[in-house]
ModelCIF file with pLDDT and N, C-alpha, C, O atoms, coordinates in Angstrom:
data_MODEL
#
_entry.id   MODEL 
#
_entity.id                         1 
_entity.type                       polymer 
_entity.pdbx_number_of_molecules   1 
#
_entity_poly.entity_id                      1 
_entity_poly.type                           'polypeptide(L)' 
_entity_poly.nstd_linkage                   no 
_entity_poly.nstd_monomer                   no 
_entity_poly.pdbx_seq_one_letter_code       
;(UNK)(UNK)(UNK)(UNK)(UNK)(UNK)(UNK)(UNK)(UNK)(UNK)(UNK)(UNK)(UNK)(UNK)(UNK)(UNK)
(UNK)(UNK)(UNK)(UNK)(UNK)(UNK)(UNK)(UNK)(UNK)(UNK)(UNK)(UNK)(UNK)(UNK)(UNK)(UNK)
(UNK)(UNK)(UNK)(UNK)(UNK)(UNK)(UNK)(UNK)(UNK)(UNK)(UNK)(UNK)(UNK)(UNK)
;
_entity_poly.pdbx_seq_one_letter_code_can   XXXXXXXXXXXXXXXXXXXXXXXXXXXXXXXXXXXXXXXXXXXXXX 
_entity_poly.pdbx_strand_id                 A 
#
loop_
_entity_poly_seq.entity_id 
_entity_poly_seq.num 
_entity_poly_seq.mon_id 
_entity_poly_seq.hetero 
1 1  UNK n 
1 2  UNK n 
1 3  UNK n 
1 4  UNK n 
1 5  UNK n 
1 6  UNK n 
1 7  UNK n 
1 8  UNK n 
1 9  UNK n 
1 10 UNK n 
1 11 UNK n 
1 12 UNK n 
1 13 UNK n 
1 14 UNK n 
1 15 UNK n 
1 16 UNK n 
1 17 UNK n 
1 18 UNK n 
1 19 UNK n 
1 20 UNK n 
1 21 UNK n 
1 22 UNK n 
1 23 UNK n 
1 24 UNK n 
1 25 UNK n 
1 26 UNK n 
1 27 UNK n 
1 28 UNK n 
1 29 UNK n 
1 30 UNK n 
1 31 UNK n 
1 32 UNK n 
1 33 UNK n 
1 34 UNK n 
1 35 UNK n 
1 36 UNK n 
1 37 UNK n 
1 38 UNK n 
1 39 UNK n 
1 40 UNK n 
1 41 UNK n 
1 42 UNK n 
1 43 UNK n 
1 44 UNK n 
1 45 UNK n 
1 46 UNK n 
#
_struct_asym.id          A 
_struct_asym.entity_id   1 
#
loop_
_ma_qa_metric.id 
_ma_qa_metric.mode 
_ma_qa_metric.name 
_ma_qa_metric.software_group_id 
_ma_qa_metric.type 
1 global pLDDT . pLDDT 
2 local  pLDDT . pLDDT 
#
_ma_qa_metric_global.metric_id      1 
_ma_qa_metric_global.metric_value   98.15 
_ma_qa_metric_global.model_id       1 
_ma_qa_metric_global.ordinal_id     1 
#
loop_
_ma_qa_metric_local.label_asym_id 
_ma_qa_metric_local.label_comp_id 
_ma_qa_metric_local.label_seq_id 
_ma_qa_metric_local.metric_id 
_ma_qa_metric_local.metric_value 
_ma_qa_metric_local.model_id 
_ma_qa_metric_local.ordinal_id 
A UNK 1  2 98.00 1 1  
A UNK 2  2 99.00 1 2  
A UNK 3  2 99.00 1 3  
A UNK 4  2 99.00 1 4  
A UNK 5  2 98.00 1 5  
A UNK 6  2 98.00 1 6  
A UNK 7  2 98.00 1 7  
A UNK 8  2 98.00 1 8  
A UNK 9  2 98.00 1 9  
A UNK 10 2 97.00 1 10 
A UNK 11 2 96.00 1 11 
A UNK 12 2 96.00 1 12 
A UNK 13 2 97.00 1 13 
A UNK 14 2 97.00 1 14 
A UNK 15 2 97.00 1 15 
A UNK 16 2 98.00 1 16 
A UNK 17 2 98.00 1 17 
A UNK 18 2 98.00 1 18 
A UNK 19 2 99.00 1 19 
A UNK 20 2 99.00 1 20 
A UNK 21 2 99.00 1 21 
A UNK 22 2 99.00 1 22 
A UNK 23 2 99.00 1 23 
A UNK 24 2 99.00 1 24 
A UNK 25 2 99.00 1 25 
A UNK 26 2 99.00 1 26 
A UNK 27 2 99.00 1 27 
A UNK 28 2 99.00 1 28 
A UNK 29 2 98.00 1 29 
A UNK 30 2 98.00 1 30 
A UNK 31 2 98.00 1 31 
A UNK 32 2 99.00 1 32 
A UNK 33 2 99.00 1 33 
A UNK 34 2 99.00 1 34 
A UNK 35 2 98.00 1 35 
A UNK 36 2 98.00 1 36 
A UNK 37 2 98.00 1 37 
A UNK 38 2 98.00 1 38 
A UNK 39 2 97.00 1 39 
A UNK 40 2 97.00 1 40 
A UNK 41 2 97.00 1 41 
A UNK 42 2 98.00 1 42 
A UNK 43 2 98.00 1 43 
A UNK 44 2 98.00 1 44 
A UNK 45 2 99.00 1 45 
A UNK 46 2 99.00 1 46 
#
loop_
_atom_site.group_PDB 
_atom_site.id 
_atom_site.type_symbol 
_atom_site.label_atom_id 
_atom_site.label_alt_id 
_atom_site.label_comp_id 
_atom_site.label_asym_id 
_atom_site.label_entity_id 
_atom_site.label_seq_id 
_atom_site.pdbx_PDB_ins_code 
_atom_site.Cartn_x 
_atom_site.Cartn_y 
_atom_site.Cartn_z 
_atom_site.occupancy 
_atom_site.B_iso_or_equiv 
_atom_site.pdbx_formal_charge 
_atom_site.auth_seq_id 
_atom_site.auth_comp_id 
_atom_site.auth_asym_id 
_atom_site.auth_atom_id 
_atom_site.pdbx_PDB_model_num 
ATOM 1   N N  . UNK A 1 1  ? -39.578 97.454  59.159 1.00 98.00 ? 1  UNK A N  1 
ATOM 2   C CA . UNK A 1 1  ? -40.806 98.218  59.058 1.00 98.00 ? 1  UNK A CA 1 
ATOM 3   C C  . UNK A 1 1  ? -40.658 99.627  58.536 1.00 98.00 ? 1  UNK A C  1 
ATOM 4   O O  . UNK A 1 1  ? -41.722 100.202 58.306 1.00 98.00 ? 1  UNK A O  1 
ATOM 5   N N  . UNK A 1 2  ? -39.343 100.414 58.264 1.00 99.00 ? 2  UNK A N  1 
ATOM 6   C CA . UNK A 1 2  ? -38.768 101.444 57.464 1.00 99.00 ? 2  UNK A CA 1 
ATOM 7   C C  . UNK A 1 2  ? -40.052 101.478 56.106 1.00 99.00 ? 2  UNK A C  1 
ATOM 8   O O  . UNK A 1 2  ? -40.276 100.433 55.495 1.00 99.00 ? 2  UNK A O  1 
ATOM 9   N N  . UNK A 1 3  ? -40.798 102.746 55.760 1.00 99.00 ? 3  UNK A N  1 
ATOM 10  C CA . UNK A 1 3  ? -41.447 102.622 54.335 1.00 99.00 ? 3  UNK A CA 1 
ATOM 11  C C  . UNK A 1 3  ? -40.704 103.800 53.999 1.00 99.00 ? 3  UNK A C  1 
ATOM 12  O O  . UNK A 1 3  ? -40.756 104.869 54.607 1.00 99.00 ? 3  UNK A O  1 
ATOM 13  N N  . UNK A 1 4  ? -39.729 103.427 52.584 1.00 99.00 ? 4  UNK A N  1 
ATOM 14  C CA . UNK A 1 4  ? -39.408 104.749 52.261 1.00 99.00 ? 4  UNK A CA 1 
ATOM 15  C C  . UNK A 1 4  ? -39.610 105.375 50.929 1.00 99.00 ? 4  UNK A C  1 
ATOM 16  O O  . UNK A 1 4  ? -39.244 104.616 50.032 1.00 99.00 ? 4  UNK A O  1 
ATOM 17  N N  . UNK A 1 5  ? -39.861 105.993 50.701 1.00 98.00 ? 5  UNK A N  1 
ATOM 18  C CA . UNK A 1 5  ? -40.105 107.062 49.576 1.00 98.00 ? 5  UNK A CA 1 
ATOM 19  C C  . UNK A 1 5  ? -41.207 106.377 48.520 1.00 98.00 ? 5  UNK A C  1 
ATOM 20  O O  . UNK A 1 5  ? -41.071 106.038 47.344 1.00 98.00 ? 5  UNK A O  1 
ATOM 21  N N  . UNK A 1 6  ? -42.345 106.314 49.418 1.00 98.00 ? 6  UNK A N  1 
ATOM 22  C CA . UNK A 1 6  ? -43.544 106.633 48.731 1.00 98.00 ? 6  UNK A CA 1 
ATOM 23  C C  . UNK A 1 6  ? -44.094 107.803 48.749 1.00 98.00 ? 6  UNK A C  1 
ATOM 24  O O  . UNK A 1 6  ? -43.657 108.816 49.294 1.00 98.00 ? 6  UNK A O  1 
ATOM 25  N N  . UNK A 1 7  ? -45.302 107.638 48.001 1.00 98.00 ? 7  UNK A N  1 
ATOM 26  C CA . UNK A 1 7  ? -45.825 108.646 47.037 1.00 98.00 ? 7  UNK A CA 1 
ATOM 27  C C  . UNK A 1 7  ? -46.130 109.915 48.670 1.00 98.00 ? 7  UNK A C  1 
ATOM 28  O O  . UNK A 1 7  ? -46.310 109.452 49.797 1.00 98.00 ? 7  UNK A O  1 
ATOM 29  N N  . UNK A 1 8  ? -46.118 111.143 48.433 1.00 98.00 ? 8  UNK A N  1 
ATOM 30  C CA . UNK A 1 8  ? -46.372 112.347 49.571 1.00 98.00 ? 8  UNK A CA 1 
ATOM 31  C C  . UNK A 1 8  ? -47.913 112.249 49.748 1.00 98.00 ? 8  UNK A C  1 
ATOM 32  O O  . UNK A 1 8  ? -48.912 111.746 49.234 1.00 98.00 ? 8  UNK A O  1 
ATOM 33  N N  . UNK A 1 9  ? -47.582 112.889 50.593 1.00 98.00 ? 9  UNK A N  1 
ATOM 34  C CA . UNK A 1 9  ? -48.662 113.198 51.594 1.00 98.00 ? 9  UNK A CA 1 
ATOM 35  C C  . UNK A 1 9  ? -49.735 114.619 50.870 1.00 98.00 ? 9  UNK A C  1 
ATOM 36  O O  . UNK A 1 9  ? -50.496 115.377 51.472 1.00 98.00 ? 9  UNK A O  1 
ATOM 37  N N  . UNK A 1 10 ? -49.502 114.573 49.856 1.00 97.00 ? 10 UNK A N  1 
ATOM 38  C CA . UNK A 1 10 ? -49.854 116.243 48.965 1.00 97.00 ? 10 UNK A CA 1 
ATOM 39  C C  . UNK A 1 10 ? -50.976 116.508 47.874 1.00 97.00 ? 10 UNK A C  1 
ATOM 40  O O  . UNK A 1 10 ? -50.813 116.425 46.656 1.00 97.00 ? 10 UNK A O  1 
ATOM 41  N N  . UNK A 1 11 ? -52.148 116.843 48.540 1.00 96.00 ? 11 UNK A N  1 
ATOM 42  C CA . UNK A 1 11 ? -53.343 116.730 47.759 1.00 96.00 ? 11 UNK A CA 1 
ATOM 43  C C  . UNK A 1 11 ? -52.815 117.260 46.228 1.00 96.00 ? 11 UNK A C  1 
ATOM 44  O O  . UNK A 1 11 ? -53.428 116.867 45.236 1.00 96.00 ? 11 UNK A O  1 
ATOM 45  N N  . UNK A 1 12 ? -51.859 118.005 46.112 1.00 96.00 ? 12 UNK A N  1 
ATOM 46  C CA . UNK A 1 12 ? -51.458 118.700 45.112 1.00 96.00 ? 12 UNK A CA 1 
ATOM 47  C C  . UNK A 1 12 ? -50.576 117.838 44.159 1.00 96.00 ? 12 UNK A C  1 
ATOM 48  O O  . UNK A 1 12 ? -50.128 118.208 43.074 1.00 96.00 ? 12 UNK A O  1 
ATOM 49  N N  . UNK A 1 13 ? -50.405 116.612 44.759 1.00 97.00 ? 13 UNK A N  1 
ATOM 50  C CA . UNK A 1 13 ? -49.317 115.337 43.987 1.00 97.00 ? 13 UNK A CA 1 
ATOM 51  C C  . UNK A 1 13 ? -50.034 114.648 42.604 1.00 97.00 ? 13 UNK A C  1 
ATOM 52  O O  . UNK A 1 13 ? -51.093 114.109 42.928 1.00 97.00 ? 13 UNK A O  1 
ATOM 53  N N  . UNK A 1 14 ? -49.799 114.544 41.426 1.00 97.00 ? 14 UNK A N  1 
ATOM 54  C CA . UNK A 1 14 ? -49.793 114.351 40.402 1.00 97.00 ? 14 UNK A CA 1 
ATOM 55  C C  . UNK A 1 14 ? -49.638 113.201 40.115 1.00 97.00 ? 14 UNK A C  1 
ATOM 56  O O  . UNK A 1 14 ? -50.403 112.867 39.211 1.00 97.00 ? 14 UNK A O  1 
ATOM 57  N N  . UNK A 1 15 ? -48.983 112.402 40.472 1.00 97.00 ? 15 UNK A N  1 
ATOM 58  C CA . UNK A 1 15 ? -47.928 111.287 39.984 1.00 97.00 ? 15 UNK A CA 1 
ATOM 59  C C  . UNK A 1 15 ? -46.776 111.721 39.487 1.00 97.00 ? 15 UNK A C  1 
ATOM 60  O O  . UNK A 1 15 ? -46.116 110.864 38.900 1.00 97.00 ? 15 UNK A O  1 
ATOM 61  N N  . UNK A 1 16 ? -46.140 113.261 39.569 1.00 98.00 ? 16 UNK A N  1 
ATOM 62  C CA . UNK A 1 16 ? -44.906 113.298 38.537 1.00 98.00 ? 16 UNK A CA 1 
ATOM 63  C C  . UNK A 1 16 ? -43.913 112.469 39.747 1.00 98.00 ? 16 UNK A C  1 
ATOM 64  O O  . UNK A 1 16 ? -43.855 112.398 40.975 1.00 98.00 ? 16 UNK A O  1 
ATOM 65  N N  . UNK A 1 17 ? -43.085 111.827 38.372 1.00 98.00 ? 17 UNK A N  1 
ATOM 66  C CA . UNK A 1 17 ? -42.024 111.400 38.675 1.00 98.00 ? 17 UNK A CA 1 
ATOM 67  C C  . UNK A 1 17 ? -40.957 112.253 39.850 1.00 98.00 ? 17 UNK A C  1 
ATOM 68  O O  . UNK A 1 17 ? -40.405 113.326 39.609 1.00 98.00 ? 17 UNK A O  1 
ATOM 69  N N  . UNK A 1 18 ? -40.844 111.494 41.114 1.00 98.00 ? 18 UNK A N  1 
ATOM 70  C CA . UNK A 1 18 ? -39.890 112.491 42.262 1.00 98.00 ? 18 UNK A CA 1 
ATOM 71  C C  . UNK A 1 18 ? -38.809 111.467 43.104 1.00 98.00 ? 18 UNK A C  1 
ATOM 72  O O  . UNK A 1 18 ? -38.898 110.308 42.698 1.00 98.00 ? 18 UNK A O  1 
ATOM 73  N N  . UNK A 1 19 ? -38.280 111.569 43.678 1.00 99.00 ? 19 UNK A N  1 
ATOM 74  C CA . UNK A 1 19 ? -37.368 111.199 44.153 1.00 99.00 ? 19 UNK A CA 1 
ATOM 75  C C  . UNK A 1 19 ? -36.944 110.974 46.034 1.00 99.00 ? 19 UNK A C  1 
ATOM 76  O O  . UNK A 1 19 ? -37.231 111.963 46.709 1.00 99.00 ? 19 UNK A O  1 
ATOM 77  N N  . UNK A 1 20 ? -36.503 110.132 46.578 1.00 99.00 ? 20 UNK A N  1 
ATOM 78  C CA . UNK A 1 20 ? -35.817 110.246 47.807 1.00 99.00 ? 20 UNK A CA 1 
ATOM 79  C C  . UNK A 1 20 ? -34.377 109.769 47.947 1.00 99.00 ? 20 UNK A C  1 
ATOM 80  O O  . UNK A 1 20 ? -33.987 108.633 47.677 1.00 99.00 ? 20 UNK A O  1 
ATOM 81  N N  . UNK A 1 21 ? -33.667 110.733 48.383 1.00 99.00 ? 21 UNK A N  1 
ATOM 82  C CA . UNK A 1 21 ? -32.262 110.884 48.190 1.00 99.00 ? 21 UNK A CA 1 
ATOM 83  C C  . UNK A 1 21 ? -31.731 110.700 49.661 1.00 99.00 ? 21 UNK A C  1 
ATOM 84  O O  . UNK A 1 21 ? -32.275 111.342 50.559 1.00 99.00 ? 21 UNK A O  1 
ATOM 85  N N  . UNK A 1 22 ? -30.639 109.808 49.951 1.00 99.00 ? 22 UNK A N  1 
ATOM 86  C CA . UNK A 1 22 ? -30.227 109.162 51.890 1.00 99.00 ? 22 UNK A CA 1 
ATOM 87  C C  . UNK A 1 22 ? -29.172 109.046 50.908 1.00 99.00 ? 22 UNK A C  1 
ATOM 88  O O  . UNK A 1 22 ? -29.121 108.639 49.747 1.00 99.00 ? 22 UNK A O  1 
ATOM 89  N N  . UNK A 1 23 ? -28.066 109.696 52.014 1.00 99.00 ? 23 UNK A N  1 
ATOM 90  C CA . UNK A 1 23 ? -26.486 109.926 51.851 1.00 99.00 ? 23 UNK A CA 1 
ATOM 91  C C  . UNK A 1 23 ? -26.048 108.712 52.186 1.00 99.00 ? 23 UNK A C  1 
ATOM 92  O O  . UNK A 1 23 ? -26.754 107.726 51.973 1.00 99.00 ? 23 UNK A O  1 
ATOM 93  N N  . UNK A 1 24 ? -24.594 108.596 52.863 1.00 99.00 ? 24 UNK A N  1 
ATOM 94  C CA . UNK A 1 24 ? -24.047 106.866 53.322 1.00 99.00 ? 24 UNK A CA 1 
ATOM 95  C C  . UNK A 1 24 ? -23.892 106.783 54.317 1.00 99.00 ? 24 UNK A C  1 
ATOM 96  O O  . UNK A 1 24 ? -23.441 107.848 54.738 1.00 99.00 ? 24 UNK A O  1 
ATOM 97  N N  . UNK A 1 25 ? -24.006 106.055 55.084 1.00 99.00 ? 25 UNK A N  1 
ATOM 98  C CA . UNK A 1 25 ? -23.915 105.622 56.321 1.00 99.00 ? 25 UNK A CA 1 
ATOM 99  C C  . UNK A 1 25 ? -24.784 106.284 57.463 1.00 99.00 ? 25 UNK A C  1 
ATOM 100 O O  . UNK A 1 25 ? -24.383 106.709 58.546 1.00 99.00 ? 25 UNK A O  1 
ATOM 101 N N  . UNK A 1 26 ? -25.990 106.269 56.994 1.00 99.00 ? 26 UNK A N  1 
ATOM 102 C CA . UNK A 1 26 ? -27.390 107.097 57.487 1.00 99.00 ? 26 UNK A CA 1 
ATOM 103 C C  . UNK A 1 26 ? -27.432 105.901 58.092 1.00 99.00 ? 26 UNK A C  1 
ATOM 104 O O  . UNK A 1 26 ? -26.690 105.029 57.640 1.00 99.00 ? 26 UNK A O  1 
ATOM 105 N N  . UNK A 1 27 ? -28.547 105.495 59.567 1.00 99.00 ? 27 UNK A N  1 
ATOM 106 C CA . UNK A 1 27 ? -29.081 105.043 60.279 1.00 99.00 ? 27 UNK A CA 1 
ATOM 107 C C  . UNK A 1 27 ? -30.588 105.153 60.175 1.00 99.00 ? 27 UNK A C  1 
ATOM 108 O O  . UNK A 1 27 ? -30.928 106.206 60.713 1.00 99.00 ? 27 UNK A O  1 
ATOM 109 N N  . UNK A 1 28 ? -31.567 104.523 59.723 1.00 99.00 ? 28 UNK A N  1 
ATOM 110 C CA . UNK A 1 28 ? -32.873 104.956 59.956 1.00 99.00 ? 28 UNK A CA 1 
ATOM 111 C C  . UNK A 1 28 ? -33.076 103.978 60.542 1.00 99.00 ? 28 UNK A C  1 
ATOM 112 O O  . UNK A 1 28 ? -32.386 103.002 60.243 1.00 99.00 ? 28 UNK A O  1 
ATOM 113 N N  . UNK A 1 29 ? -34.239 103.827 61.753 1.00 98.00 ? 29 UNK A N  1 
ATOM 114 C CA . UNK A 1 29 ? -34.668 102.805 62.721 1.00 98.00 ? 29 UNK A CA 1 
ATOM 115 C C  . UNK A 1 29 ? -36.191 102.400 62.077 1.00 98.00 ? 29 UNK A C  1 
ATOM 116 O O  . UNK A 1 29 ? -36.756 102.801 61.059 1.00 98.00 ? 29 UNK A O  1 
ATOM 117 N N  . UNK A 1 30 ? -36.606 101.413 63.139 1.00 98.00 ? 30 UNK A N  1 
ATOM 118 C CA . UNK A 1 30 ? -38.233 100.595 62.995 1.00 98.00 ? 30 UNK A CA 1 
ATOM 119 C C  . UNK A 1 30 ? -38.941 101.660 62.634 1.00 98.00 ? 30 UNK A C  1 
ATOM 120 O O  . UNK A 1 30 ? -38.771 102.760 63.158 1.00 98.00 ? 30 UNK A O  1 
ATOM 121 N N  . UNK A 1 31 ? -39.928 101.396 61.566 1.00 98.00 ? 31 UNK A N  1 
ATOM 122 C CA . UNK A 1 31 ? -41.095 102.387 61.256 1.00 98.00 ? 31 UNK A CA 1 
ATOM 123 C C  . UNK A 1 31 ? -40.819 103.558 60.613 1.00 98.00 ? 31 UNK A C  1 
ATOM 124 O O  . UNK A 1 31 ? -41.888 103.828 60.067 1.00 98.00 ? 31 UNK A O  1 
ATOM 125 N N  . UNK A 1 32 ? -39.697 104.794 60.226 1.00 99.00 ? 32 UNK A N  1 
ATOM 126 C CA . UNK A 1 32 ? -39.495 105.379 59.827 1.00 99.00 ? 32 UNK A CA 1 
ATOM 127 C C  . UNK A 1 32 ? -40.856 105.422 58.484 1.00 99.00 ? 32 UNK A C  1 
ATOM 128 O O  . UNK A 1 32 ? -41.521 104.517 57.980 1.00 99.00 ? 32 UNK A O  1 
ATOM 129 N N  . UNK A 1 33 ? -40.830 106.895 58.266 1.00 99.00 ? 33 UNK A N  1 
ATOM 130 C CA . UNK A 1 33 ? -41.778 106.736 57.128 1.00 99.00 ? 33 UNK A CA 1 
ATOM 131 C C  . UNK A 1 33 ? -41.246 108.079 56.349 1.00 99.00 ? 33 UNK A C  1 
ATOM 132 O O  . UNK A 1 33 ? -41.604 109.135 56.871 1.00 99.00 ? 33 UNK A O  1 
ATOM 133 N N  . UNK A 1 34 ? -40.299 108.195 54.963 1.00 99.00 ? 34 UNK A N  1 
ATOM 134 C CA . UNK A 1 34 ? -40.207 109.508 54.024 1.00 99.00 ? 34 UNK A CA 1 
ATOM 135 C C  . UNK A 1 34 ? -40.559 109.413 53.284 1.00 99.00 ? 34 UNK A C  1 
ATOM 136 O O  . UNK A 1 34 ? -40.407 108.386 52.622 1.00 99.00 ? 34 UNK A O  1 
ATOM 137 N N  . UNK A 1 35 ? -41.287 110.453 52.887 1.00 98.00 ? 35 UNK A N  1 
ATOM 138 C CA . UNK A 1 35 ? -42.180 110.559 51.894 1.00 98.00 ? 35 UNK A CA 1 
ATOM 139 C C  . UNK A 1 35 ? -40.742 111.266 50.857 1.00 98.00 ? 35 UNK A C  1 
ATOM 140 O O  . UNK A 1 35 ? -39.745 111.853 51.278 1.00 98.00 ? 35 UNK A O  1 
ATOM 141 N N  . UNK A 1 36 ? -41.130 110.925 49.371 1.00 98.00 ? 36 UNK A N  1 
ATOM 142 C CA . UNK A 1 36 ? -40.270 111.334 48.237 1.00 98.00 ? 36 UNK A CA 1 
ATOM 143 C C  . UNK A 1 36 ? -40.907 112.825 47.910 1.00 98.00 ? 36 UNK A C  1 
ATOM 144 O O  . UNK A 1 36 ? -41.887 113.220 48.541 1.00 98.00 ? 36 UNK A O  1 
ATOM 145 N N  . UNK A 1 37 ? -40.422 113.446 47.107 1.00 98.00 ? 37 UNK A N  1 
ATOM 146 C CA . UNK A 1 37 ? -40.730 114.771 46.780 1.00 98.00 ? 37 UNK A CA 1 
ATOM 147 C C  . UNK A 1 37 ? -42.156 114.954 46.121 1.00 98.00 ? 37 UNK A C  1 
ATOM 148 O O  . UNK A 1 37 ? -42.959 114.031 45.987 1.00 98.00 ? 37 UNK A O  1 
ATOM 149 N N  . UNK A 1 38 ? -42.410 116.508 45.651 1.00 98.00 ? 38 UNK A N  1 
ATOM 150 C CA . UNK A 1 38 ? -43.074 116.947 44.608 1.00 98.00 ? 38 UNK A CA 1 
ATOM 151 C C  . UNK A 1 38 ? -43.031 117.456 43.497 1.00 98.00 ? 38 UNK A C  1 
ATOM 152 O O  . UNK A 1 38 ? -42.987 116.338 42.984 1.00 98.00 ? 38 UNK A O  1 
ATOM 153 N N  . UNK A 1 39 ? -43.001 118.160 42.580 1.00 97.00 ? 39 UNK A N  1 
ATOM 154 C CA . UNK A 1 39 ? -42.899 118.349 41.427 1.00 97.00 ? 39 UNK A CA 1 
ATOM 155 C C  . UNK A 1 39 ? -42.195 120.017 41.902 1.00 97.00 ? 39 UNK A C  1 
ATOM 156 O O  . UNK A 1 39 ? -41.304 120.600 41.284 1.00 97.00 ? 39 UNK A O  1 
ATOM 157 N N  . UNK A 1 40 ? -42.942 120.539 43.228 1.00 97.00 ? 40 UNK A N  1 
ATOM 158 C CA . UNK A 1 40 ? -42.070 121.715 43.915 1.00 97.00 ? 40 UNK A CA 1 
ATOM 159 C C  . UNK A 1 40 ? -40.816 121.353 44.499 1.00 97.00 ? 40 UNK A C  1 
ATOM 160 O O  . UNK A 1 40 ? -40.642 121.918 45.579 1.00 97.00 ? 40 UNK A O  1 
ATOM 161 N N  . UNK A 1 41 ? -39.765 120.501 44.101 1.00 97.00 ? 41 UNK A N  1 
ATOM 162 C CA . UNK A 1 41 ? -38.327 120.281 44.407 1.00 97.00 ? 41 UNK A CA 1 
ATOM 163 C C  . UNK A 1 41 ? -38.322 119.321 43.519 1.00 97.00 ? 41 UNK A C  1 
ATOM 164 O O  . UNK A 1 41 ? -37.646 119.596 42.528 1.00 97.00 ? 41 UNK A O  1 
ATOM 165 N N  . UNK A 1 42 ? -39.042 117.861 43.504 1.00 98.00 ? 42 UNK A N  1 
ATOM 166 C CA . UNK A 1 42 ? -38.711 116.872 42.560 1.00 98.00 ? 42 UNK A CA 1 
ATOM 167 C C  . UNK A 1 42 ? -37.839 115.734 43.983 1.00 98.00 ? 42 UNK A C  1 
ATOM 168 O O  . UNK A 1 42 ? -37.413 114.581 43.908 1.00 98.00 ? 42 UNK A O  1 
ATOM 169 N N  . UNK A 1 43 ? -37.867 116.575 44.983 1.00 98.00 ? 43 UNK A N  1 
ATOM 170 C CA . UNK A 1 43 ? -37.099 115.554 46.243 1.00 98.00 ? 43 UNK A CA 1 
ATOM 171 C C  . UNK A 1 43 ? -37.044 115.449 47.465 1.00 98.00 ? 43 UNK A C  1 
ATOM 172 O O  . UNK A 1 43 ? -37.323 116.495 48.052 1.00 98.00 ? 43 UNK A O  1 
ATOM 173 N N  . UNK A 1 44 ? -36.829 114.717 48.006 1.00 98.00 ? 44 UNK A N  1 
ATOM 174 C CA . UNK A 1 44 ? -36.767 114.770 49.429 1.00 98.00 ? 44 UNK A CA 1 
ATOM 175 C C  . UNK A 1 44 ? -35.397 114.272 49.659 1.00 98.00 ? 44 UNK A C  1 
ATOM 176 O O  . UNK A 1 44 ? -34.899 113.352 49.011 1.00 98.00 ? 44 UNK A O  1 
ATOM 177 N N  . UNK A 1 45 ? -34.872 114.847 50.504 1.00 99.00 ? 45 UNK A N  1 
ATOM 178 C CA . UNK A 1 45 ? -33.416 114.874 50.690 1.00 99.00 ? 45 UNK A CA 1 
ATOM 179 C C  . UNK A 1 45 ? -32.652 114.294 52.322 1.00 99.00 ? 45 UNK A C  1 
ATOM 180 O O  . UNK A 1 45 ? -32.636 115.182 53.174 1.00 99.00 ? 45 UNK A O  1 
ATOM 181 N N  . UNK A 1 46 ? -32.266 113.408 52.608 1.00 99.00 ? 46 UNK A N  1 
ATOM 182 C CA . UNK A 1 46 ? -31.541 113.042 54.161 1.00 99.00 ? 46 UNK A CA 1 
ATOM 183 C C  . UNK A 1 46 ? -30.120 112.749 53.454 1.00 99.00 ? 46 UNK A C  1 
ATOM 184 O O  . UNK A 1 46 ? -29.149 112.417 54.134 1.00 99.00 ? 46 UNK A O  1 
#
């Protein structure tokens, strides 16, 4: 049930092309929800 790196939460979101970035051997559990970046970083980062 993990949703990850859809579109933000950001009235200010465009569609530009952005990103979500998870290092190795991360753990995320049931339901987690990250949102990917904005065009103000281009990322979201764990």
């Amino acid at each position: 049930g993990a949703v990850l790196s859809t579109e933000p939460q950001d009235l200010k979101f465009a569609g530009e092309k952005t990103y979500l970035h998870i290092g190795d051997r991360t753990v995320i559990r049931e339901c987690v929800t990250l949102n990917r970046g904005t065009k103000a970083s281009g990322k979201t980062v764990v």
